[in-house]
C-alpha atoms as a PDB file:
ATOM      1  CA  UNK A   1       3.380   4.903  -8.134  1.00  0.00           C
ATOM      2  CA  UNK A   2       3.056   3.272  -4.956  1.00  0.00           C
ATOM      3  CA  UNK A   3       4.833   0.416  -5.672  1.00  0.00           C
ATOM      4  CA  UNK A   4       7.938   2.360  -7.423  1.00  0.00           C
ATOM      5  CA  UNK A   5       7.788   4.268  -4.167  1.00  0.00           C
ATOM      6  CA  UNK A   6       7.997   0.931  -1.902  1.00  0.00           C
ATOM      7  CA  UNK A   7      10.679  -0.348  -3.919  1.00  0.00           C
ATOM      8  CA  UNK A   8      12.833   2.567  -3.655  1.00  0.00           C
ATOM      9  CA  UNK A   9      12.114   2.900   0.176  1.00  0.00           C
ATOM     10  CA  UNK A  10      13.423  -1.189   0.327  1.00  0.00           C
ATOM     11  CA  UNK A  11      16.477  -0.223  -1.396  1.00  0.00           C
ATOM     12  CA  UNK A  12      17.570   2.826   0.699  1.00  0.00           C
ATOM     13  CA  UNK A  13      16.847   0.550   3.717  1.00  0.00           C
ATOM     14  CA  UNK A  14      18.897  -2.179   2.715  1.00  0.00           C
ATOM     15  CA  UNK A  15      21.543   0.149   1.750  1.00  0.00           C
ATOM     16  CA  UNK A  16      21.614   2.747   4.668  1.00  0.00           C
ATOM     17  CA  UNK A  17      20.159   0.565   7.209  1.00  0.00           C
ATOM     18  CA  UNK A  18      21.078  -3.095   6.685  1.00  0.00           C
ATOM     19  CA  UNK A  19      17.453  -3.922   6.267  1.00  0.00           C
ATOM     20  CA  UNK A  20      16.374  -6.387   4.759  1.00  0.00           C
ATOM     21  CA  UNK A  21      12.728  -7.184   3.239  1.00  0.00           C
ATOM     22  CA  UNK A  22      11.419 -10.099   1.408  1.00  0.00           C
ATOM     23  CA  UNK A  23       9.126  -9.957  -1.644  1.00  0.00           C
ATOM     24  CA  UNK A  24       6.159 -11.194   0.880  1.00  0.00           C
ATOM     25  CA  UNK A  25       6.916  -7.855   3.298  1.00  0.00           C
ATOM     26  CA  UNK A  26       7.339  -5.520   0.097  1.00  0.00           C
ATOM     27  CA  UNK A  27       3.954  -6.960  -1.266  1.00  0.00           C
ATOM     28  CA  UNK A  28       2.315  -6.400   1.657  1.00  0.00           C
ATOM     29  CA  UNK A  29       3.991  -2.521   1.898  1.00  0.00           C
ATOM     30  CA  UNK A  30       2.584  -1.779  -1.677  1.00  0.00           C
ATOM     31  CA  UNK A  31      -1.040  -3.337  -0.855  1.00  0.00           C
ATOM     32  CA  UNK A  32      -0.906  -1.018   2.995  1.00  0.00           C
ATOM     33  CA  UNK A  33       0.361   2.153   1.310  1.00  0.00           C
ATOM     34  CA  UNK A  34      -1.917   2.448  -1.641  1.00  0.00           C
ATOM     35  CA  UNK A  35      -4.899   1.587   0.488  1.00  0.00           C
ATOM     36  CA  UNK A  36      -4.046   4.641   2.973  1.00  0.00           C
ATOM     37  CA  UNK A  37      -3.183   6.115  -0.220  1.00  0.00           C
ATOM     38  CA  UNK A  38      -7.095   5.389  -1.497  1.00  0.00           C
ATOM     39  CA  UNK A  39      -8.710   5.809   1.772  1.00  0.00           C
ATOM     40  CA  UNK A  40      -7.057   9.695   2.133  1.00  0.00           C
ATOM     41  CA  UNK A  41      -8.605  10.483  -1.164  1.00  0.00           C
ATOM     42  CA  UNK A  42     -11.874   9.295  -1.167  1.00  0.00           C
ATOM     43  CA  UNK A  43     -13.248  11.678   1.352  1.00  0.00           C
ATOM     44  CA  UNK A  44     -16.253  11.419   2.975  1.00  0.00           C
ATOM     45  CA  UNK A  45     -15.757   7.544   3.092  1.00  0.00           C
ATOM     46  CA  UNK A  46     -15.836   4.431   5.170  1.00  0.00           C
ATOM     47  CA  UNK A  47     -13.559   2.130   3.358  1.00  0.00           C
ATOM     48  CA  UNK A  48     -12.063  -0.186   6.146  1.00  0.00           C
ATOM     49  CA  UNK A  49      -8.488  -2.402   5.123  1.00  0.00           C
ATOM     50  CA  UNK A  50     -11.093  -5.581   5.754  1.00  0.00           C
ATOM     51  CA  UNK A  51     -13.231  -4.416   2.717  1.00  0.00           C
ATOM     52  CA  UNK A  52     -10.569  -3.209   0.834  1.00  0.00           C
ATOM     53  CA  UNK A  53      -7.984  -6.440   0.941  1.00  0.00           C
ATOM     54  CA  UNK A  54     -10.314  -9.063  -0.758  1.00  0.00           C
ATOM     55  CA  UNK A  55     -11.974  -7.029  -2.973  1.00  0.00           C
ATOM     56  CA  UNK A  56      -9.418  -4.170  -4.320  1.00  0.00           C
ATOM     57  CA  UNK A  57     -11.158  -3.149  -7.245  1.00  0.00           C
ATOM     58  CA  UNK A  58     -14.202  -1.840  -4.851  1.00  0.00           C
ATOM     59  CA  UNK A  59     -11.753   0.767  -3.575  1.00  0.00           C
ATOM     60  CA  UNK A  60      -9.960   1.407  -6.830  1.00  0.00           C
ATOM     61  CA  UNK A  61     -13.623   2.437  -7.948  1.00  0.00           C
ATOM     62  CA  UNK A  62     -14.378   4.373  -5.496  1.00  0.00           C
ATOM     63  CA  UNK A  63     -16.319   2.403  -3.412  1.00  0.00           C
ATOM     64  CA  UNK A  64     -18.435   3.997  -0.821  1.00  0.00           C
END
C-alpha cells in the first residue's frame, strides 16, 4: 500500500510540479513511509529507523 501510495505521489509531482525522482529516492520514500507507517501502529513501542532499516522483518513482526 505504501509503495502504490509513493508511486502515485512521484507521478503527481512530476506532473504538477516538474519533479523529478529517481528509483534510489522512491526506494528510499517507500522504506521511510512504511516505517512511520509501522512505528504509528505499534503503540507502546520503541522501534527506532536504526533498528528497523537492517533488519525489516523485526518491525514487520512487531518487534518490541
Amino acid at each position: 500500500m505504501v509503495g502504490v501510495w509513493s508511486i502515485w505521489q512521484c507521478i503527481n509531482d512530476a506532473i504538477f510540479n516538474n519533479k523529478r525522482m529517481n528509483l534510489e529516492e522512491l526506494l528510499d520514500e517507500i522504506i521511510f513511509k512504511a516505517w512511520l507507517w509501522i512505528k504509528s501502529r505499534l503503540i507502546g513501542t520503541s522501534i527506532s529507523w536504526f533498528e528497523c532499516v537492517p533488519n525489516p522483518i523485526l518491525c514487520l513482526n512487531g518487534y518490541g
